[in-house]
Protein backbone atom coordinates (compact mmCIF):
# COMPACT_ATOMS: atom_id res chain seq x y z
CA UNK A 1 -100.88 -108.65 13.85
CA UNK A 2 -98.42 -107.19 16.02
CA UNK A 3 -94.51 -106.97 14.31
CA UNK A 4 -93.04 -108.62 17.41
CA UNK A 5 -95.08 -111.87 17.15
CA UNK A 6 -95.52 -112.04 13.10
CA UNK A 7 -91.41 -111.99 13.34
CA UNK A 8 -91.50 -114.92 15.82
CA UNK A 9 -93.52 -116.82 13.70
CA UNK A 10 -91.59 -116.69 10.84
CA UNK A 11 -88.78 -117.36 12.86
CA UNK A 12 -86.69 -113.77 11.55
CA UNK A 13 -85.26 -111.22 13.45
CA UNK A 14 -86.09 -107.41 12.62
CA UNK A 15 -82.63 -106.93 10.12
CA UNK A 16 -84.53 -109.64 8.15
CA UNK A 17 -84.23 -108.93 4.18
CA UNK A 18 -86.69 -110.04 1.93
CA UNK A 19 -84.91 -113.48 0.81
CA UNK A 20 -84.73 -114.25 4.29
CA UNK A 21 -88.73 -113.81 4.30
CA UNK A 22 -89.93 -115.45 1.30
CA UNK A 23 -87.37 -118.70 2.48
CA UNK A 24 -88.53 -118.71 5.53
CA UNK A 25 -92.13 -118.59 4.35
CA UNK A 26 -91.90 -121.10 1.46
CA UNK A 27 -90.59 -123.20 4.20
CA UNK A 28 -93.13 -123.17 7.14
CA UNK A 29 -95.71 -123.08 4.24
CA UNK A 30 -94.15 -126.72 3.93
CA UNK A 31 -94.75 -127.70 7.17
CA UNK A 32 -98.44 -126.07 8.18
CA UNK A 33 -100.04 -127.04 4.88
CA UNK A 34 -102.95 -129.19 5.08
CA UNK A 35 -101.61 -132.12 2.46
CA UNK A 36 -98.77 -132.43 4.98
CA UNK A 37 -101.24 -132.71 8.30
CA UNK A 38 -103.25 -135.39 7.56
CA UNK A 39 -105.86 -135.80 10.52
CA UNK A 40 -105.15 -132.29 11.59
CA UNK A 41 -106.72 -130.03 8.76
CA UNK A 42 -108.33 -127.67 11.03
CA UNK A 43 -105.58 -127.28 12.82
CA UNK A 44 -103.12 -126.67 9.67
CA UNK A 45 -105.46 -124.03 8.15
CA UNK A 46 -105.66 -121.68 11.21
CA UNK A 47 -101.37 -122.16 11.43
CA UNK A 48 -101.77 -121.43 7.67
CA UNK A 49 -104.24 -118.11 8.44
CA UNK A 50 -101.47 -117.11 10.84
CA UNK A 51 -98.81 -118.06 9.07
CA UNK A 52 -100.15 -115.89 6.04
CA UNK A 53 -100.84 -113.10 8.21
CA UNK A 54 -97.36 -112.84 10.19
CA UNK A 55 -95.77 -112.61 5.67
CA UNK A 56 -98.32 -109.53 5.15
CA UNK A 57 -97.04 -107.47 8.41
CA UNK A 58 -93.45 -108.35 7.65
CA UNK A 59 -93.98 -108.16 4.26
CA UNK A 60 -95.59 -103.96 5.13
CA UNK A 61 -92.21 -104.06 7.85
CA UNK A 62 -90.56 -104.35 5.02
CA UNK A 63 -91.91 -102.17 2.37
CA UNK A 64 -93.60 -99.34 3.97
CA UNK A 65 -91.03 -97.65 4.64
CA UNK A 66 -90.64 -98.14 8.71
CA UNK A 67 -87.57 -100.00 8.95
CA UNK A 68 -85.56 -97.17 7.03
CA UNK A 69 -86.51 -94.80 9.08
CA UNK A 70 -85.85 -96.56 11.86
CA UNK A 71 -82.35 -96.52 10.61
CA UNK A 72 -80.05 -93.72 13.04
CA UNK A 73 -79.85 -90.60 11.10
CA UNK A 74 -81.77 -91.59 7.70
CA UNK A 75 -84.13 -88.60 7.12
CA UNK A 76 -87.48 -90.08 6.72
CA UNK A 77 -88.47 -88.12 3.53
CA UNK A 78 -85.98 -89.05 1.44
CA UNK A 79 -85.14 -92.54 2.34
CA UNK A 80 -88.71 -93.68 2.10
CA UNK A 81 -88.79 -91.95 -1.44
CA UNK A 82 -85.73 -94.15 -2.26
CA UNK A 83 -86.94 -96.84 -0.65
CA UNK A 84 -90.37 -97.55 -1.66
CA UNK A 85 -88.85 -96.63 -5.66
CA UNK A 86 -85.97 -99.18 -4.98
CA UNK A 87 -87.99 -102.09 -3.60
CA UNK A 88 -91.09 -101.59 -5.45
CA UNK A 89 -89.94 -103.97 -7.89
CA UNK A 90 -88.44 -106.04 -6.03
CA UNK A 91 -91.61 -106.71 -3.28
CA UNK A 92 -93.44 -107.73 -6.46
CA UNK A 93 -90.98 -109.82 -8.52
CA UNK A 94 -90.28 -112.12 -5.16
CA UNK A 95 -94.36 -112.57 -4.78
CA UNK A 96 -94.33 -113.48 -8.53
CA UNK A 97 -91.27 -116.06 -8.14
CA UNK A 98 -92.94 -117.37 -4.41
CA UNK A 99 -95.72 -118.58 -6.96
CA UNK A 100 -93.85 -119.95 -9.51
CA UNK A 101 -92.00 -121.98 -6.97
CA UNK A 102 -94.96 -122.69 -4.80
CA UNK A 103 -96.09 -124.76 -8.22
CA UNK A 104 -92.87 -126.18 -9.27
CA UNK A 105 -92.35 -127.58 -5.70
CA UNK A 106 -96.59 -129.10 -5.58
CA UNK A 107 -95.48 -130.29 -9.13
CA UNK A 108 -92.56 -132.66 -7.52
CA UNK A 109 -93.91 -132.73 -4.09
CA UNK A 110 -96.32 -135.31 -5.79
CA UNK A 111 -94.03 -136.72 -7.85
CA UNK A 112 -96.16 -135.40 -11.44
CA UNK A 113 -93.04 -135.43 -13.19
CA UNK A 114 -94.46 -139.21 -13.31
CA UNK A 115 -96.99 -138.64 -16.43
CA UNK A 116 -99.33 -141.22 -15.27
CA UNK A 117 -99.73 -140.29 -11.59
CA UNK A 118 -101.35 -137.23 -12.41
CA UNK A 119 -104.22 -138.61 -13.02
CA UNK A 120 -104.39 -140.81 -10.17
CA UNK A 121 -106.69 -139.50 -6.71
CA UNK A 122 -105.54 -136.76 -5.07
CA UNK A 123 -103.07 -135.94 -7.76
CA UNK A 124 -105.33 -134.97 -10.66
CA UNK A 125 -105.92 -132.17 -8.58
CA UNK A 126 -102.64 -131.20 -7.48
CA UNK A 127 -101.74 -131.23 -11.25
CA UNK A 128 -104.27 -128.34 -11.69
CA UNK A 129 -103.10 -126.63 -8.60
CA UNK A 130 -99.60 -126.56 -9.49
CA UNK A 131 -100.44 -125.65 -13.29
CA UNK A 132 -102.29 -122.55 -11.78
CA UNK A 133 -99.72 -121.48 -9.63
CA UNK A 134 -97.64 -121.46 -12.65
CA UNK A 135 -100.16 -119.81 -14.92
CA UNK A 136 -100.45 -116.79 -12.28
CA UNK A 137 -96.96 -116.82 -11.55
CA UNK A 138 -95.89 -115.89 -15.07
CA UNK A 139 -98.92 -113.38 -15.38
CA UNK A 140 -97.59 -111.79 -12.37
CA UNK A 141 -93.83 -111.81 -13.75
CA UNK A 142 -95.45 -110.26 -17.57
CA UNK A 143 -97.12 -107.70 -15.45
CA UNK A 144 -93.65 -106.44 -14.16
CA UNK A 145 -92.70 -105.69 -18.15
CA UNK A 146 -92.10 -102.12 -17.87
CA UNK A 147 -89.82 -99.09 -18.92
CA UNK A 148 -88.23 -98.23 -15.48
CA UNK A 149 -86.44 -101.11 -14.46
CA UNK A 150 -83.06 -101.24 -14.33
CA UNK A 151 -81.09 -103.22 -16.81
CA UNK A 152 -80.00 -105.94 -14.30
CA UNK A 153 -84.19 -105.95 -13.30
CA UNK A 154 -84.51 -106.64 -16.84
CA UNK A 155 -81.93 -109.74 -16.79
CA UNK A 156 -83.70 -110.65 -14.30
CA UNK A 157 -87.13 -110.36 -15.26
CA UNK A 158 -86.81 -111.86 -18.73
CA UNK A 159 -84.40 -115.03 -17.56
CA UNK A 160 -87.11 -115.97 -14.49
CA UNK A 161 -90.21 -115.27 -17.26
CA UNK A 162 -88.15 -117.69 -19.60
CA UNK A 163 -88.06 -120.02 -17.31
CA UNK A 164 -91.41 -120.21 -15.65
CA UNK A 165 -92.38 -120.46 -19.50
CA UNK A 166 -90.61 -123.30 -20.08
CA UNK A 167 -91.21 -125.25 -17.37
CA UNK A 168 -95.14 -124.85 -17.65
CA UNK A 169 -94.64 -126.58 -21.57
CA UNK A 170 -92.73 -129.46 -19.47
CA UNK A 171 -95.26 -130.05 -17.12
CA UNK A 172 -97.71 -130.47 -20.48
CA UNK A 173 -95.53 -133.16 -21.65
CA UNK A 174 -97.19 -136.66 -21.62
CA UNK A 175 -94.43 -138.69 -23.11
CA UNK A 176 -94.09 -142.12 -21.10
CA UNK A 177 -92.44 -145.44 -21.44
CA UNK A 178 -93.99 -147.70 -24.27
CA UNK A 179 -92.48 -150.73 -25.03
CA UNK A 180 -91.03 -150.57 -28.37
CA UNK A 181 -90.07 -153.43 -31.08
CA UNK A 182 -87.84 -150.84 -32.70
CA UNK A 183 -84.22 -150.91 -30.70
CA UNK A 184 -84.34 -147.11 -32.09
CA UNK A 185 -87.06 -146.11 -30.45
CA UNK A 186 -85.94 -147.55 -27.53
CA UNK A 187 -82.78 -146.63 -27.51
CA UNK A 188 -84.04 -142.40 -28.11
CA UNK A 189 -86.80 -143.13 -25.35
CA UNK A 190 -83.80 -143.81 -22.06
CA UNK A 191 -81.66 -141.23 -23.60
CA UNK A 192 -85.03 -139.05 -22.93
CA UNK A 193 -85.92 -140.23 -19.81
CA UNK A 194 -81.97 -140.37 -18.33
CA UNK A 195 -81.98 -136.67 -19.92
CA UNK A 196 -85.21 -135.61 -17.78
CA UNK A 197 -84.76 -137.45 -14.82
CA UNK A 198 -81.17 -135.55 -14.43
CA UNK A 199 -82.56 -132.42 -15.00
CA UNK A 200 -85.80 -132.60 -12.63
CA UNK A 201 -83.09 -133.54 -9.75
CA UNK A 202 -81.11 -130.91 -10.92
CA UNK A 203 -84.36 -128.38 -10.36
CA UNK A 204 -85.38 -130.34 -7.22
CA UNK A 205 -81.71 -129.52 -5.79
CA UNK A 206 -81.23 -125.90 -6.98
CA UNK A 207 -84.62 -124.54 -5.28
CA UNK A 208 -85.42 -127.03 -2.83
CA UNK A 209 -82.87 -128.86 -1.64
CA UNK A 210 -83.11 -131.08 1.85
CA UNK A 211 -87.08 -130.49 0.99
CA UNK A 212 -87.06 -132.61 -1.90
CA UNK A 213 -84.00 -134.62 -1.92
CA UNK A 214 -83.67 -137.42 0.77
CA UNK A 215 -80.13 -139.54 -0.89
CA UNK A 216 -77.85 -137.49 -3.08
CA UNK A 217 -75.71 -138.25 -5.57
CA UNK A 218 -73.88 -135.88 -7.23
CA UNK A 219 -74.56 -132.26 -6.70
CA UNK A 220 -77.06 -130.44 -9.27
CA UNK A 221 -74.30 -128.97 -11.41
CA UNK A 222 -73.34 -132.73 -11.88
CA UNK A 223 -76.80 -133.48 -13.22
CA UNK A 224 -77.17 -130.60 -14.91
CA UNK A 225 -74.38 -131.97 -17.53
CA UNK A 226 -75.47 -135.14 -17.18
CA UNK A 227 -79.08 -134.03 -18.55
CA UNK A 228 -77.30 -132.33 -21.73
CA UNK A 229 -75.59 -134.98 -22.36
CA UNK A 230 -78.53 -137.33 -22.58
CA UNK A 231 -80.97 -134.82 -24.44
CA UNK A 232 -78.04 -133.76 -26.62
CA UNK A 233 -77.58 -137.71 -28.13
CA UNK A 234 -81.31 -137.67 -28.78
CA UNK A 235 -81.13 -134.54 -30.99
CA UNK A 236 -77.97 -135.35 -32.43
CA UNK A 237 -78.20 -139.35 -33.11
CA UNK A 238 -82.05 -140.13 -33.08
CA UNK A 239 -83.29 -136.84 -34.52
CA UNK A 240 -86.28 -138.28 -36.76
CA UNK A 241 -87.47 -140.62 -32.91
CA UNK A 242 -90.57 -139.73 -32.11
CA UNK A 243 -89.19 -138.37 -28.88
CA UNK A 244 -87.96 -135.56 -30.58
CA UNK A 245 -90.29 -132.93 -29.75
CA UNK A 246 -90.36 -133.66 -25.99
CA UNK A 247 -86.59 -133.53 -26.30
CA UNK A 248 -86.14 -130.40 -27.45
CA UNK A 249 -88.35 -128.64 -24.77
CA UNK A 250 -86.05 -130.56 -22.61
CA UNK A 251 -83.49 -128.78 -23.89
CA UNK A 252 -84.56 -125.56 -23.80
CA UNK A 253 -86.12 -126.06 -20.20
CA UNK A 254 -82.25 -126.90 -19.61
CA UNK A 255 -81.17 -123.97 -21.52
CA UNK A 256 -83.20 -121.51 -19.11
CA UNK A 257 -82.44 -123.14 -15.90
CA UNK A 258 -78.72 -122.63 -16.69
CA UNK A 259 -79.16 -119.25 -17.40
CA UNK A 260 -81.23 -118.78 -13.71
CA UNK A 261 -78.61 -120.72 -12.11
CA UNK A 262 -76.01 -118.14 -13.32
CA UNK A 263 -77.86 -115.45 -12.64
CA UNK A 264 -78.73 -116.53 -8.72
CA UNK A 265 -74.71 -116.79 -8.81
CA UNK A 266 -74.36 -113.18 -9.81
CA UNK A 267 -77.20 -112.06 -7.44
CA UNK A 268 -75.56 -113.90 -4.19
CA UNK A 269 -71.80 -112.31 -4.85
């Protein structure tokens, strides 16, 4: 495909970087994707063919080399050296995070968060689907594990891996509400549920925004420390519940979203 028209697909202009790509990408993804073309699946899998094809040129546009030495007086030699050795990492961290995301977003497109709804229809599958996506997302981020990164590459290797990790255990989870005669038990189970139900929104917001979230209230910050809150009574005041376990992965799912939420923070100033 022809640079011209694979730009104009993805709606990017030649000084494109490769954020702008993947965004753009992950977006129109959204909207040519069979699931969301009901009654026009032929139609959504040659947009998808396309759409796939005008990432790959870009994606070479971007990588090979061309656009630096398109750049007035950059000596083609040398600046492809420097740039194929400084992006190299970077071309395949982004495709590893595009497939983490691609599964986190298929996880709460279909609302799976919702234990029993994965097993319901369509959704049983779109539970494996987005497990996958996770499973080859986190292979492709372990793959990266090597000597000559940088050590901000390695921040940000090991805080996305972390992540990924941890969210994959939550989506394992298959804790949901059970009426209870013990007012303990019950008491530990909405501190739990308050806890995740912050937290997904919190997730939802952070990566996905408009996408995923139709009424807001609060920003994700907001709900991040309202999620800690929650999960933090369980573990401190119903510690022996037998929501305990779910809790603390909770927690620690928490723990490493923080930590990529401060790190996109570094990475955008």
């Amino acid at each position: 495909m022809e640079l011209a028209r694979a730009l104009k697909i993805l709606k990017l202009t030649h000084s494109c970087t490769l954020d702008s790509l993947n965004n753009s990408f992950r977006k129109l993804a959204k909207i040519y994707h069979p699931d969301s073309n009901i009654g026009r699946e032929s139609w959504a899998n040659r947009a998808m063919t396309e759409l796939n094809l005008a990432y790959e040129t870009v994606l070479d546009y971007l990588t090979s080399g061309r656009k630096l030495k398109a750049t007035k007086g950059a000596s083609p030699r040398t600046s492809t050296k420097d740039f194929t050795r400084k992006y190299d990492f970077q071309i395949r961290f982004s495709r590893a995070i595009n497939k983490v995301l691609d599964g986190i977003y298929t996880y709460y497109q279909y609302g799976l968060n919702n234990v029993p709804l994965r097993y319901e229809g369509v959704r049983r599958f779109r539970y494996r689907d987005a497990l996958g996506s996770l499973e080859e997302g986190i292979s492709q981020l372990e793959a990266l594990q090597v000597s000559s990164l940088t050590d901000f590459d390695r921040v940000k290797l090991r805080t996305f891996t972390d992540f990924a990790k941890a969210f994959f255990q939550n989506m394992h989870i298959e804790v949901f509400y059970t009426p209870s005669t013990d007012p303990v038990e019950e008491r530990a189970y909405w501190h739990y549920y308050n806890g995740s139900m912050h937290l997904d929104y919190a997730i939802k917001d952070a990566f996905f925004g408009d996408e995923l979230i139709q009424v807001r209230d609060g920003s994700y910050a907001d709900k991040m420390e309202l999620s800690n809150k929650e999960l933090m009574t369980v573990i401190a005041r119903y510690n022996q519940s037998g929501y305990i376990s779910e809790t603390l992965l909770k927690a620690y799912l928490l723990e490493t979203f923080t930590r990529v939420v401060n790190l996109l923070h570094r990475m955008r100033h």
